[in-house]
Every structure is written in structure tokens, then in C-alpha cells.
C-alpha atoms as a PDB file:
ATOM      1  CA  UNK A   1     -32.070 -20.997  40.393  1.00  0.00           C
ATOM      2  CA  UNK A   2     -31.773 -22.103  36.745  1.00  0.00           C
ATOM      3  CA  UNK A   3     -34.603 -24.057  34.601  1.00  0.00           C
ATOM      4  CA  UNK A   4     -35.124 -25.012  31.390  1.00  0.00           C
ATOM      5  CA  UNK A   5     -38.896 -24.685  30.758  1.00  0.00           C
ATOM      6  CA  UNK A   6     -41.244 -24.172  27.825  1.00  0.00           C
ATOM      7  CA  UNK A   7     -44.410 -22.157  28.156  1.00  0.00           C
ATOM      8  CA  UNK A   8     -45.859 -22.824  24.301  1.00  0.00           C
ATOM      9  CA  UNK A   9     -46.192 -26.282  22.410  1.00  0.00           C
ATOM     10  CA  UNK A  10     -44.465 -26.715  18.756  1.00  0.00           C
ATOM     11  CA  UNK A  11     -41.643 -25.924  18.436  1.00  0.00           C
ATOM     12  CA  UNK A  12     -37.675 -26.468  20.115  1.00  0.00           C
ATOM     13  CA  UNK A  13     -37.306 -22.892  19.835  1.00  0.00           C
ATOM     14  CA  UNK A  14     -39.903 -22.142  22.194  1.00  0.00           C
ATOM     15  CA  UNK A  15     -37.520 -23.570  24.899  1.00  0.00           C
ATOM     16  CA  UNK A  16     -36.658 -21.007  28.063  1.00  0.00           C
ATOM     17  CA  UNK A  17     -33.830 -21.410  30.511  1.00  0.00           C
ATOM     18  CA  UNK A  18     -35.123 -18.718  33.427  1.00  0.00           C
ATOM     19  CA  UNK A  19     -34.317 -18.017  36.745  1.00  0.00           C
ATOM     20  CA  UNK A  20     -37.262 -19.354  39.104  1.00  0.00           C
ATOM     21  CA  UNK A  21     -37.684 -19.729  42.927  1.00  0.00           C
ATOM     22  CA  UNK A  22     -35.820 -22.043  44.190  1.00  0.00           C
ATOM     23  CA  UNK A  23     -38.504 -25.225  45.149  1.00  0.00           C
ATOM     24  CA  UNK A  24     -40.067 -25.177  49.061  1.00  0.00           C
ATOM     25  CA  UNK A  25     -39.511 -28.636  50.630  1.00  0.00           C
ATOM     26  CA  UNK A  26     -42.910 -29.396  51.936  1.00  0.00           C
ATOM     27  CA  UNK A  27     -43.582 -32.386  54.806  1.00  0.00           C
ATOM     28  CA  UNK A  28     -43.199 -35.939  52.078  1.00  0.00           C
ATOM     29  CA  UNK A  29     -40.863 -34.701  49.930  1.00  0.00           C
ATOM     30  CA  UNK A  30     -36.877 -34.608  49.510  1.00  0.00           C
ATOM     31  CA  UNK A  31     -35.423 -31.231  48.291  1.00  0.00           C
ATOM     32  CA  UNK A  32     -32.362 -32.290  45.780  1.00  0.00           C
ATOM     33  CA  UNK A  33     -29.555 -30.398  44.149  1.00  0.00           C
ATOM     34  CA  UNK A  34     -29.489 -31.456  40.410  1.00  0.00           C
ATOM     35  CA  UNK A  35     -25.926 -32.576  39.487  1.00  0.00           C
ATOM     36  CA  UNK A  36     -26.606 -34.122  35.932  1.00  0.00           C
ATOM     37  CA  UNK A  37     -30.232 -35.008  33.853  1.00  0.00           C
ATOM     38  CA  UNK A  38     -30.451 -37.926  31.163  1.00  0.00           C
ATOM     39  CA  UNK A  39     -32.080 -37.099  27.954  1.00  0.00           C
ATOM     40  CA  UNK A  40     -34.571 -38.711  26.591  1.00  0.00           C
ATOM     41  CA  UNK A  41     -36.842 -38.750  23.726  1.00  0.00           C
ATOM     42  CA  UNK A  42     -39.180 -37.700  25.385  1.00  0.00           C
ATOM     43  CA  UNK A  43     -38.525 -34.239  25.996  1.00  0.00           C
ATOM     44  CA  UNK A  44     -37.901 -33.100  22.722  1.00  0.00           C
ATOM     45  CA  UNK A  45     -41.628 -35.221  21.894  1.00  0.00           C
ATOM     46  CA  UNK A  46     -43.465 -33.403  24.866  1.00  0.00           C
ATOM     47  CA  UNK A  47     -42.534 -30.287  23.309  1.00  0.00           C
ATOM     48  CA  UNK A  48     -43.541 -30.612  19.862  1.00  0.00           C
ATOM     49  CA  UNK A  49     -46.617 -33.029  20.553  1.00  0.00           C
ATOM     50  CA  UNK A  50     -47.739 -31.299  23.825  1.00  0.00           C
ATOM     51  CA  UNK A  51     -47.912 -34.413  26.325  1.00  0.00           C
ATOM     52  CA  UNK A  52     -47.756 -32.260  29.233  1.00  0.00           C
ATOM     53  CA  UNK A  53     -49.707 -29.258  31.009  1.00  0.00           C
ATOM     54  CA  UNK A  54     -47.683 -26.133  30.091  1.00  0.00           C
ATOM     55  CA  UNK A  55     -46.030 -24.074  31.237  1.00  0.00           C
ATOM     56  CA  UNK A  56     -43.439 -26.781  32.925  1.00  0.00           C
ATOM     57  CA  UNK A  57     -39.977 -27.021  33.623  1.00  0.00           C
ATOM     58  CA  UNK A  58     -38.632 -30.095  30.970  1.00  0.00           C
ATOM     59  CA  UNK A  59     -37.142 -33.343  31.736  1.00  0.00           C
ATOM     60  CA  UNK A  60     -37.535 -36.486  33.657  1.00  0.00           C
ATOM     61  CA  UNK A  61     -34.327 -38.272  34.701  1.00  0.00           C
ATOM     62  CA  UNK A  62     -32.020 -36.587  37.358  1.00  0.00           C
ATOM     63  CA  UNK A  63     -28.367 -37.507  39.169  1.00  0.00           C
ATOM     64  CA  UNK A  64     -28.033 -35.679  42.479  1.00  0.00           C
ATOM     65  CA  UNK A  65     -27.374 -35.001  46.449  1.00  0.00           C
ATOM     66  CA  UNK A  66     -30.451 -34.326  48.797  1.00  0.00           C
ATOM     67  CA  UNK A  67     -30.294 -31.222  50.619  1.00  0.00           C
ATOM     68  CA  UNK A  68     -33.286 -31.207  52.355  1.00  0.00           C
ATOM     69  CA  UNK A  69     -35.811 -33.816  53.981  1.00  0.00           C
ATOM     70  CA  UNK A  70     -39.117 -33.547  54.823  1.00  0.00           C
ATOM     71  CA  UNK A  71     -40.474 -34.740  58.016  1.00  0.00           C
ATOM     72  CA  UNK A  72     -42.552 -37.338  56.822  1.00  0.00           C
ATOM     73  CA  UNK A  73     -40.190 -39.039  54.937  1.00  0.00           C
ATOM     74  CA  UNK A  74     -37.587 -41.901  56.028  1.00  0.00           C
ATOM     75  CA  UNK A  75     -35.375 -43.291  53.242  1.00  0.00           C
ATOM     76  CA  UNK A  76     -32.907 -40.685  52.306  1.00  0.00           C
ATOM     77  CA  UNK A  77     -30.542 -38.746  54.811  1.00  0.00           C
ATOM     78  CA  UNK A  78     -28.893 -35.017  53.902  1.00  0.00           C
ATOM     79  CA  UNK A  79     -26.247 -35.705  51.528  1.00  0.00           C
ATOM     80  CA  UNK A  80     -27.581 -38.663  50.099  1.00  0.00           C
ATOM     81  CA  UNK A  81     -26.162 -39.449  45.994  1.00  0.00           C
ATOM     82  CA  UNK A  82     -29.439 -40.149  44.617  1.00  0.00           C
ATOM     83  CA  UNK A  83     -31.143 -40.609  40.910  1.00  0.00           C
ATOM     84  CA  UNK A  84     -34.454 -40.781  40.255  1.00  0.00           C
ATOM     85  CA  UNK A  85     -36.982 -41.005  36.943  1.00  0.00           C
ATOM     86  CA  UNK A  86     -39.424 -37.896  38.153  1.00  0.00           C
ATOM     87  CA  UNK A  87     -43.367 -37.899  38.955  1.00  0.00           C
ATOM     88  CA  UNK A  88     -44.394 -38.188  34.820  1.00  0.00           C
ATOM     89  CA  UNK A  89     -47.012 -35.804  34.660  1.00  0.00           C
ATOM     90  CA  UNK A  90     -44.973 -33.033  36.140  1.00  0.00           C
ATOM     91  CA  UNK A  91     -41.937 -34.068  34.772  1.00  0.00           C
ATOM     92  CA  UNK A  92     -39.049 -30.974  36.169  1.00  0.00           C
ATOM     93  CA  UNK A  93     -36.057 -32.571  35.941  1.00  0.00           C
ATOM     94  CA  UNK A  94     -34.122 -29.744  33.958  1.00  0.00           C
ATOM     95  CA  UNK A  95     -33.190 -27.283  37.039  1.00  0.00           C
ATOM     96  CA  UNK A  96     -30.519 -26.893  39.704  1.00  0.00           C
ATOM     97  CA  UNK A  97     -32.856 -27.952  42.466  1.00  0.00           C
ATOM     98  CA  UNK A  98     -35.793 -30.098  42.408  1.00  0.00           C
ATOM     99  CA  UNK A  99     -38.282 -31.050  44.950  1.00  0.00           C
ATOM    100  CA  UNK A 100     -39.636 -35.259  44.779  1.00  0.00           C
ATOM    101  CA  UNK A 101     -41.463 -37.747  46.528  1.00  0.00           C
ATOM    102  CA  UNK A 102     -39.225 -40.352  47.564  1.00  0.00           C
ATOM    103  CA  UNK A 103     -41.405 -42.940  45.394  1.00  0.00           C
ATOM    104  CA  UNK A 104     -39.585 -41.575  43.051  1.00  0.00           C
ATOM    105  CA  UNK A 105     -36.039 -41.448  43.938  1.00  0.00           C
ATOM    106  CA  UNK A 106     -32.728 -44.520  44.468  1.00  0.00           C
ATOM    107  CA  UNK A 107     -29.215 -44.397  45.627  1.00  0.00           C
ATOM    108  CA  UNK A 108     -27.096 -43.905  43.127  1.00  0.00           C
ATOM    109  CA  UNK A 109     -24.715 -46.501  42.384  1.00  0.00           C
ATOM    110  CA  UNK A 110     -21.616 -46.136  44.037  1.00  0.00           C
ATOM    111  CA  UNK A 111     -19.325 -46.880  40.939  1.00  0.00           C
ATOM    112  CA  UNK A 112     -21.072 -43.892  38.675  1.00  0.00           C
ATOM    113  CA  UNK A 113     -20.018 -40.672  38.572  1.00  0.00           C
ATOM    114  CA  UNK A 114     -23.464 -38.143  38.576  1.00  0.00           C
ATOM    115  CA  UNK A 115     -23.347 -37.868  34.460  1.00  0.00           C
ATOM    116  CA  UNK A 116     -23.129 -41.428  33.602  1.00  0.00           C
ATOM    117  CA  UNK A 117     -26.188 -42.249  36.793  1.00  0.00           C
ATOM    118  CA  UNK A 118     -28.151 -39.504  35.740  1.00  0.00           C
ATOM    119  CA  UNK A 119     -28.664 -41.922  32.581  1.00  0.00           C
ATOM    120  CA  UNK A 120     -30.115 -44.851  34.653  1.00  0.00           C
ATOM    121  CA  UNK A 121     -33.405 -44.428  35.479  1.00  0.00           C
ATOM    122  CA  UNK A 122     -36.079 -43.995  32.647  1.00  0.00           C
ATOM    123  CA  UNK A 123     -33.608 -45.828  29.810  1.00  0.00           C
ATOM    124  CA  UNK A 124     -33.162 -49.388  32.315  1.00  0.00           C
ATOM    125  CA  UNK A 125     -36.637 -49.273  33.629  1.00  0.00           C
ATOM    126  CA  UNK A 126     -37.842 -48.911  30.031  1.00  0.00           C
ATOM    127  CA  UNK A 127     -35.648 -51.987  28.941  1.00  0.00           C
ATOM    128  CA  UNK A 128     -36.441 -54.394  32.169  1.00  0.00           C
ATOM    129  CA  UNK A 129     -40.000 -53.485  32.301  1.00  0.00           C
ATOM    130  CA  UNK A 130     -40.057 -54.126  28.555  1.00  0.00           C
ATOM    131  CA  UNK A 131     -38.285 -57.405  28.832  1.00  0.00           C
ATOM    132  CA  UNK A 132     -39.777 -58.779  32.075  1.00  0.00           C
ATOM    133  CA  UNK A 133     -43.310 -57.258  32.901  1.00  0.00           C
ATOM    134  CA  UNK A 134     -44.239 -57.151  29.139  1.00  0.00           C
ATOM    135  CA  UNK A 135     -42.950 -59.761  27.000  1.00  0.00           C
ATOM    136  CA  UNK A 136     -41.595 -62.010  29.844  1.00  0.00           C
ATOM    137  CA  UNK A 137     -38.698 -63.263  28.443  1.00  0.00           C
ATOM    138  CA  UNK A 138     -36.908 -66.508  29.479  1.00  0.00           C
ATOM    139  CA  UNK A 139     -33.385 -68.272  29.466  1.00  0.00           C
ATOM    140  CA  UNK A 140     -32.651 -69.686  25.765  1.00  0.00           C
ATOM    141  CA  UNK A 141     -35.620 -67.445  24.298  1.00  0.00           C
ATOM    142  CA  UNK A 142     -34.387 -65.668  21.072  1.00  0.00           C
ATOM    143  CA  UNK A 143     -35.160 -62.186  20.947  1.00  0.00           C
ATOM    144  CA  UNK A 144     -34.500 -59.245  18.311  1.00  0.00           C
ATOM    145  CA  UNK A 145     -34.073 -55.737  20.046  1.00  0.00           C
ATOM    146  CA  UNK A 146     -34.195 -52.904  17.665  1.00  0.00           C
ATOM    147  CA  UNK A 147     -32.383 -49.494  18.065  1.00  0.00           C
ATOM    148  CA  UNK A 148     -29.774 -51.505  19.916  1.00  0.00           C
ATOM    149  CA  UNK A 149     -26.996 -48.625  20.584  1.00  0.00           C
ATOM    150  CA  UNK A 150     -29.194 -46.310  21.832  1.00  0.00           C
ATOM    151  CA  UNK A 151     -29.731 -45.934  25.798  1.00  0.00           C
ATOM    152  CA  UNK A 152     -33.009 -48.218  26.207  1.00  0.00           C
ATOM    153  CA  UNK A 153     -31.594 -51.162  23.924  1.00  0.00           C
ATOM    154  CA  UNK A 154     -28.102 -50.975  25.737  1.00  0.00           C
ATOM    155  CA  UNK A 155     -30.005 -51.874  28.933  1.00  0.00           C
ATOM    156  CA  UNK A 156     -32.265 -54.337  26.940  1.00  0.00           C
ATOM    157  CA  UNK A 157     -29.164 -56.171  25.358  1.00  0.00           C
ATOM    158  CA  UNK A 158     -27.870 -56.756  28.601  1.00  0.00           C
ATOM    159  CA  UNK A 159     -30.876 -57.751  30.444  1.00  0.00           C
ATOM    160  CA  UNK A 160     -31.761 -60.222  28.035  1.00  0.00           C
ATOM    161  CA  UNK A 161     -28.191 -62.011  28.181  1.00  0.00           C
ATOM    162  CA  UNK A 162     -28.168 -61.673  32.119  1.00  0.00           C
ATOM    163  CA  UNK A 163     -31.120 -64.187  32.181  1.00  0.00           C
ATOM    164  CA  UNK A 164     -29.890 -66.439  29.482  1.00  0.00           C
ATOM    165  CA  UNK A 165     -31.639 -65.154  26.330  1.00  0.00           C
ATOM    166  CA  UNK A 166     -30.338 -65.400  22.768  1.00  0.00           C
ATOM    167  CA  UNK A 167     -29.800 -61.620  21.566  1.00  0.00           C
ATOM    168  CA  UNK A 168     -30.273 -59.807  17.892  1.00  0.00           C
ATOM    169  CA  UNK A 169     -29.474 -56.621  17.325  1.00  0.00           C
ATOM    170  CA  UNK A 170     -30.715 -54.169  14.827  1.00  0.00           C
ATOM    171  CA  UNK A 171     -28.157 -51.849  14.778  1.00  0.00           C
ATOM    172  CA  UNK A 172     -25.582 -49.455  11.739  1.00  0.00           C
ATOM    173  CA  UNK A 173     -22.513 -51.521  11.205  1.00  0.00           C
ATOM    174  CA  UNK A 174     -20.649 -48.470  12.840  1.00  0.00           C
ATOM    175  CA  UNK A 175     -22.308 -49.501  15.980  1.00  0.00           C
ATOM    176  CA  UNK A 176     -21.365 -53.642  15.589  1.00  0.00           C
ATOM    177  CA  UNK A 177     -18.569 -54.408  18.063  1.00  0.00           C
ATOM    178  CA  UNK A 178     -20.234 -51.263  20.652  1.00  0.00           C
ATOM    179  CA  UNK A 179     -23.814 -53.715  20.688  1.00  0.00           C
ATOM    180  CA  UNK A 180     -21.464 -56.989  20.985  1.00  0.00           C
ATOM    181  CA  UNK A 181     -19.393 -56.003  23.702  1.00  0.00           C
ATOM    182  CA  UNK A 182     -22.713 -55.555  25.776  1.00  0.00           C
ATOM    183  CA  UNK A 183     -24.183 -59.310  24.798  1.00  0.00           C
ATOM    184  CA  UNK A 184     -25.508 -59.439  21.514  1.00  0.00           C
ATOM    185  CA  UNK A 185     -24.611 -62.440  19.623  1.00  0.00           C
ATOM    186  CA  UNK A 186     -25.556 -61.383  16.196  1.00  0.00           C
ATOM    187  CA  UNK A 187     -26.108 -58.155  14.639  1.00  0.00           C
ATOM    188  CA  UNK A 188     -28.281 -56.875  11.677  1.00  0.00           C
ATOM    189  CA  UNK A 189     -27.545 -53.771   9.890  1.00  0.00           C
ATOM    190  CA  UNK A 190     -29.965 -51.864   9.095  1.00  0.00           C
ATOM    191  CA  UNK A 191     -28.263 -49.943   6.806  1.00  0.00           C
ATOM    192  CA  UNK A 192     -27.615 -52.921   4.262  1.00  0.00           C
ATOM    193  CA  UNK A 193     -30.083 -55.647   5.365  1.00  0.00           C
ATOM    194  CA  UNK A 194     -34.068 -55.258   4.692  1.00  0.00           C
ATOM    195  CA  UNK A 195     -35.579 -55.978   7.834  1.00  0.00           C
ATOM    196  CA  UNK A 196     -38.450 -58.044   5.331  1.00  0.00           C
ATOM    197  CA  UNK A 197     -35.603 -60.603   4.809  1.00  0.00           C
ATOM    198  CA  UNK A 198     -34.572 -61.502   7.848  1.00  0.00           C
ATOM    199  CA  UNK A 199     -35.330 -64.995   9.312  1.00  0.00           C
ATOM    200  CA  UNK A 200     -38.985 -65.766  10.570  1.00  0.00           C
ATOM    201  CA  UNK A 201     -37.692 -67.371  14.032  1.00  0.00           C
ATOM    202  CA  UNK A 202     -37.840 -64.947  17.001  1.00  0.00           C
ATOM    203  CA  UNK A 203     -39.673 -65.832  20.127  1.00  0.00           C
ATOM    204  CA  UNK A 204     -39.828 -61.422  20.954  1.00  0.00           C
ATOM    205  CA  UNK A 205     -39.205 -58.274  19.421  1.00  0.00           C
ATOM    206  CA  UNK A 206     -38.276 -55.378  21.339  1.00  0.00           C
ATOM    207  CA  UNK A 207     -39.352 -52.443  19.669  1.00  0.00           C
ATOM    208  CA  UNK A 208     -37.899 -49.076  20.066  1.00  0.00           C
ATOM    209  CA  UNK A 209     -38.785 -47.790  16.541  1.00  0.00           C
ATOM    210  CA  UNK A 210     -42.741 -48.404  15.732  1.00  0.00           C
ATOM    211  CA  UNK A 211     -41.520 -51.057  12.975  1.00  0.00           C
ATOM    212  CA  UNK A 212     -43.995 -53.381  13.840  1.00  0.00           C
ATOM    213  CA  UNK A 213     -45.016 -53.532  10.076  1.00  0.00           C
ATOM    214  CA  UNK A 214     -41.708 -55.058   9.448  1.00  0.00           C
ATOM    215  CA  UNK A 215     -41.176 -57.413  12.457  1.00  0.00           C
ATOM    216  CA  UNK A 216     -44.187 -58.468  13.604  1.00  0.00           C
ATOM    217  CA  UNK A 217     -44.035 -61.244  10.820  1.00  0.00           C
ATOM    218  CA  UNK A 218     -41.042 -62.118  11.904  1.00  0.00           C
ATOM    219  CA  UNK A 219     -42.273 -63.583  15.085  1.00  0.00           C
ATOM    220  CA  UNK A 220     -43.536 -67.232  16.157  1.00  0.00           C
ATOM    221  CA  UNK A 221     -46.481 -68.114  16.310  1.00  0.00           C
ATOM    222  CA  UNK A 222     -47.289 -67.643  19.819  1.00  0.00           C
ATOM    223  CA  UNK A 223     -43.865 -65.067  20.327  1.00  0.00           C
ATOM    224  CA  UNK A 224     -44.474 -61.682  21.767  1.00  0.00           C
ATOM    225  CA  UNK A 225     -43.704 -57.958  20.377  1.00  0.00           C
ATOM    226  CA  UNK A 226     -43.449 -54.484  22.720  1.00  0.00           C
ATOM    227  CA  UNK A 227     -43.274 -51.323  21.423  1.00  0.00           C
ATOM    228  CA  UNK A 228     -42.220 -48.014  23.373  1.00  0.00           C
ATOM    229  CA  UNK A 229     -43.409 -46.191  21.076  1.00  0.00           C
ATOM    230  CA  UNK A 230     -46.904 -46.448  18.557  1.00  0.00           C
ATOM    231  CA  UNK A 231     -49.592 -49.085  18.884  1.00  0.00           C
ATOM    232  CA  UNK A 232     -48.950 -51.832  16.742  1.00  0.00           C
ATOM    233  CA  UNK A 233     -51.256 -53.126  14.425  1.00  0.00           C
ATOM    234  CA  UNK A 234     -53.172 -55.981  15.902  1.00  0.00           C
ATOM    235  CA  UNK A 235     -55.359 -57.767  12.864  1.00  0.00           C
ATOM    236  CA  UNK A 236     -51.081 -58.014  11.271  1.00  0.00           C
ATOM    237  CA  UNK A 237     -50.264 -59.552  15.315  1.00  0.00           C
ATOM    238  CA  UNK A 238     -52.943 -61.750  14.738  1.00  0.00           C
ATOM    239  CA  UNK A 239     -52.917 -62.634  11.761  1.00  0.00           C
ATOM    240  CA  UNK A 240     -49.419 -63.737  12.634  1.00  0.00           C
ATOM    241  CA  UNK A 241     -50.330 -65.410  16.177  1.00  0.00           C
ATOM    242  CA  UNK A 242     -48.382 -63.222  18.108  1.00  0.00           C
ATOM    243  CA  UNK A 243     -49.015 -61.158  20.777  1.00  0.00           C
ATOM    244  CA  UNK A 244     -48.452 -57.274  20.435  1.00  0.00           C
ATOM    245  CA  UNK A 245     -48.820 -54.292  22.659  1.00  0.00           C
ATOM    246  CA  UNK A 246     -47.247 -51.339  23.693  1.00  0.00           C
ATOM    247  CA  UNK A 247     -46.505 -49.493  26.780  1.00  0.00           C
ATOM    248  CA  UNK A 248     -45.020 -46.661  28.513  1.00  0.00           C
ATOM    249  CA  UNK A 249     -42.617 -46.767  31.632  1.00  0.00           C
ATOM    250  CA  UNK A 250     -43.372 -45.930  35.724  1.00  0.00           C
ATOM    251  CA  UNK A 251     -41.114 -45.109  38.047  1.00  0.00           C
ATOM    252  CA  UNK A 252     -40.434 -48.346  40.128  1.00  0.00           C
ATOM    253  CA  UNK A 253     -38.173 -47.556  42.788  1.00  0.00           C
ATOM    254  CA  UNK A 254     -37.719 -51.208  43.686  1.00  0.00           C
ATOM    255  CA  UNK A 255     -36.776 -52.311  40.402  1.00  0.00           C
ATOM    256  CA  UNK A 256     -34.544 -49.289  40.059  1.00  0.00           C
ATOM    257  CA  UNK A 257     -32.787 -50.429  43.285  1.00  0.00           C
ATOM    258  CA  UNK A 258     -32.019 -53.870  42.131  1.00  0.00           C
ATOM    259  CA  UNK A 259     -30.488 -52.019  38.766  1.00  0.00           C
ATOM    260  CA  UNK A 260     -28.479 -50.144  40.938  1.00  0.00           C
ATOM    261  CA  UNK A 261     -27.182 -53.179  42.666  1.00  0.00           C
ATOM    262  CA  UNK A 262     -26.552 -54.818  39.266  1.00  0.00           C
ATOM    263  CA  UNK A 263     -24.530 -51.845  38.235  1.00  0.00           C
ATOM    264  CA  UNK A 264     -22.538 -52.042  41.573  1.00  0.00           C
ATOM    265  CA  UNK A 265     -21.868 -55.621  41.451  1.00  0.00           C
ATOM    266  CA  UNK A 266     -20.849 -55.013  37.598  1.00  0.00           C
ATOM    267  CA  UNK A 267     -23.270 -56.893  35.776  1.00  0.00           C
ATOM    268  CA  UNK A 268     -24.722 -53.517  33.959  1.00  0.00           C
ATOM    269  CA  UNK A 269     -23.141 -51.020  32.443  1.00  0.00           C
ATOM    270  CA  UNK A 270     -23.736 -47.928  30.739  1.00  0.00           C
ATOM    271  CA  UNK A 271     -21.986 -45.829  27.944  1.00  0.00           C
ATOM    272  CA  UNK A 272     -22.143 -41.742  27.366  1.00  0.00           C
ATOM    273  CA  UNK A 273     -21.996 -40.088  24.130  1.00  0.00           C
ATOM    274  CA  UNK A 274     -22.392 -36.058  24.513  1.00  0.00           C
ATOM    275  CA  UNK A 275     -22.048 -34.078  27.463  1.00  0.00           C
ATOM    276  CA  UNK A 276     -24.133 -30.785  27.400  1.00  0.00           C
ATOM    277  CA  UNK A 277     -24.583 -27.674  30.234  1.00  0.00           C
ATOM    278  CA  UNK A 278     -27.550 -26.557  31.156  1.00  0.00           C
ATOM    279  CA  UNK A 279     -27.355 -23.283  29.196  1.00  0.00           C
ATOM    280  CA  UNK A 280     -27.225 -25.436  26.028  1.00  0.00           C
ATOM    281  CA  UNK A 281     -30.715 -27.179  26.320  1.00  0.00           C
ATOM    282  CA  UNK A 282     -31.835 -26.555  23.262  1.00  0.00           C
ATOM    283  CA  UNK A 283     -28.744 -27.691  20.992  1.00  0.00           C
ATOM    284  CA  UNK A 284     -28.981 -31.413  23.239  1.00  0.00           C
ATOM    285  CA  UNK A 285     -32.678 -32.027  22.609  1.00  0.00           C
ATOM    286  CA  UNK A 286     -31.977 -31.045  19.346  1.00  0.00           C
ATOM    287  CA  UNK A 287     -28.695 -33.602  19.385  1.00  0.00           C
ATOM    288  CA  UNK A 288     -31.079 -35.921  20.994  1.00  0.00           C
ATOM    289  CA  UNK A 289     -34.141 -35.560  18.454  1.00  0.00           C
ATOM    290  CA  UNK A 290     -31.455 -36.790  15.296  1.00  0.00           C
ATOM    291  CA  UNK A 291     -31.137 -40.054  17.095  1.00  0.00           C
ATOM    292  CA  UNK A 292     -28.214 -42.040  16.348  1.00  0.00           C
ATOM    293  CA  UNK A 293     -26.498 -42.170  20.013  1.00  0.00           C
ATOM    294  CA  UNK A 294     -24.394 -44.573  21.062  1.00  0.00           C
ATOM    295  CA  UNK A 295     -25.346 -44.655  24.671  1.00  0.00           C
ATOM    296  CA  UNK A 296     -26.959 -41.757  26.827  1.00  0.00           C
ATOM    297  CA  UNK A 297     -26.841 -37.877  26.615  1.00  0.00           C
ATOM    298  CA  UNK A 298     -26.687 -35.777  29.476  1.00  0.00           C
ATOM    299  CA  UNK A 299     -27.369 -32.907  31.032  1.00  0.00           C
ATOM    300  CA  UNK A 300     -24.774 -30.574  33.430  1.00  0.00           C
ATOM    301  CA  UNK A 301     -26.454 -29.095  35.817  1.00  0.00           C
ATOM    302  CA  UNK A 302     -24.363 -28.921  39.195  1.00  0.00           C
END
């Protein structure tokens, strides 16, 4: 079968797609056929910043049908539609078969076709476990969500209107009506506003862009920031009263089951902006490394 793996840290170029065995179900695991992968920043980062044991096959998020089940497992029949945000430290979503626990893996929603599932997972676990676990947001709570067209502040837009919360969005004026017409009730553009300026008034920051320099003081005293990416500063969070952390996301089959029932039901939905096959890897993490999406990438594999 067909991977995309990467033997050597650095460098994008050092990025392989080689045939390799295809994966032996063993007694707790599901044996799936890969029918789309998400992209995420992450994958282009492990590469160049070496977060992961090499060699490895890349990528985390996958859209697919089970072929196999192992006798110790009980949720998933042959011929399941499944996604799934892979084991972390292993990662090897980027292939046309994969092997998982089933810890790992959700139906897919029925109303998503494999390309636009396969962009579930990591992005709306990211975004609820940002908005819910982290900074616990409420009803009537006004909260500024940066890199707002991308995949994770889609999800977070809409999460924080489902429960009632007041929604700004950092996003390019390009992007305005896209971040809107998923619940934000004002938008700032970055292009032509200095985040320094804006008003002092926000009970949370979501924070996809380590600019807690800039928004930190932009919080009440008492308000909360998250970051998915660096460590924020914490003498400017408390200097500031605010409370500031960062975190990365686990796979939460639970909470990616009542996504997927949100996403049936209508309540959540998702946008795609490029399609790539598998044999063009390199030119999507590449795509996906520029930034600027509107929505998810993805991944053809089956």
C-alpha cells in the first residue's frame, strides 16, 4: 500500500510516499481503509521541529470504512464509515490502510461525504476542548477567537454561538461574510485594525496564533486566554488578572460522537478549501504551512 512518511527531520523535502506492508490487524484493533485525511498544522510542524520518533508515516486525522475487526473489540462492524483523530505519538494517518484502537475512532456523520469528515476530528476537538474544558465559556460571555476562517476557529465560532456566547472574530476582510455566516457577530481585520487598539472588554480569547502579547491585555480582569499554540507569558496574564494557559488536544471519542451528532442534526458545519491526492503530499503541507485557508484541506486517499 501507499504512505507518505518521512525518515529525517528539517525539511518538507525530506517527505517519502513508499509502498509499505499493508498493516496486520492484531486482537484490539480495527483495520481501516483510508478514504480521505485532514491536514493540519501539525504535520508540516512535526516535520520541521521533530515532535515525533522517526521514521513514521505522517498525519493524524482520517475519513474511512473498517475492513477488519479484531476480536477484542465491540463498537465498529465491517463496513463501518468511520473518522477518527489517530493515537498522537504514532500519528499514521497518511496511508491507504491504517490499523487503530477503537479509542480512537467515531461514526462518521451521515450527512458528510469522506473529504469534508475526514476534517472533523482534530480541528472540532481542538475548538470544543478549547472552549469548554479550558476556558469554560458560558451563555452571554464575550469572546474574541483569532484565526477565525481557518478549520479550528470555524468550529470555535460555532461552538461559542451554540451555547449563547457573544463572538469576535479576527479575521482578513476577504474572509468577513465566510466567519459571519458561521456566528460571529463582529469581525476585526487584521489586515487594517492593530490588534493594540481594540476594546479592553473580552471575558476569553481563543488563541490560534501565539498573540498573547497583543490580547492578553485585552482581557477582564478575571477573563480567561487559551492558546494552541506557545505558552503565553504569565507575569503579562497576571499582571492583567487573567488567566492564561495553553494546551494541546486528545482524542475524545465521546466528545467526538456528540460533534458528530451536532453535524447530523445540522447545528455544525464545516467548509473545504483544497482537495489534494495522496501522491501530492508535499505540495498540501506546503499549501497548508502558508496558512490562510478558509476551512479544511484534505487529503485523497481512497
Amino acid at each position: 500500500m501507499k504512505a507518505v512518511s518521512i525518515n529525517e527531520k528539517g525539511s518538507l523535502d525530506n517527505i517519502r510516499i513508499e509502498d509499505v506492508p499493508k498493516p496486520i490487524i492484531t486482537p484490539n484493533k480495527l483495520l481501516i481503509k483510508v478514504k480521505a485525511c485532514g491536514l493540519n498544522p501539525v504535520d508540516w510542524k512535526g516535520i520541521e521541529l521533530g515532535f515525533f520518533e522517526m521514521p513514521y508515516v505522517l498525519g493524524t486525522d482520517i475519513s474511512g470504512i473498517v475492513e477488519e475487526v479484531g476480536s477484542e473489540t465491540s463498537k465498529f462492524s465491517i463496513g463501518d464509515e468511520v473518522i477518527g483523530s489517530l493515537e498522537w505519538s504514532k500519528q499514521g494517518a497518511f496511508a491507504e490502510y491504517i490499523i487503530s484502537e477503537e479509542k480512537y475512532i467515531s461514526k462518521k456523520p451521515i450527512n458528510l461525504n469522506f473529504e469534508e469528515a475526514a476534517g472533523v476530528p482534530l480541528a472540532s476537538l481542538t475548538a470544543w476542548q478549547g472552549l469548554f474544558d479550558k476556558l469554560e465559556l458560558k451563555a452571554g460571555e464575550k469572546i474574541l477567537i483569532q484565526a477565525a476562517a481557518g478549520g479550528v476557529g470555524l468550529f470555535a465560532i460555532q461552538f461559542a454561538k451554540m451555547i449563547g456566547a457573544h463572538v469576535v472574530a479576527v479575521a482578513s476582510k476577504k474572509n468577513e461574510e465566510l466567519v459571519k455566516s458561521f456566528g460571529a457577530e463582529e469581525v476585526i481585520d487584521y489586515t487594517q485594525v492593530d490588534l493594540k487598539t481594540i476594546a479592553n472588554d473580552f471575558d476569553a480569547v481563543f488563541d490560534s496564533m501565539a498573540t498573547a502579547p497583543l490580547l492578553i491585555p485585552h482581557i477582564k480582569h478575571g477573563g480567561r486566554y487559551i492558546s494552541i499554540t506557545a505558552k503565553p507569558d504569565q507575569e503579562l496574564a497576571e499582571k492583567h488578572g487573567v488567566k492564561a494557559s495553553n494546551f494541546l488536544f486528545y482524542s475524545d471519542p465521546n466528545q467526538l460522537d456528540e460533534i458528530v451528532g451536532l453535524i447530523e442534526k445540522g447545528k455544525i458545519k464545516i467548509i473545504l478549501d483544497q482537495l489534494f491526492p495522496l501522491d501530492e503530499a508535499k505540495n498540501a503541507l506546503i499549501f497548508q504551512k502558508k496558512g490562510h485557508s478558509r476551512g479544511k484541506n484534505i487529503l485523497l486517499v481512497g
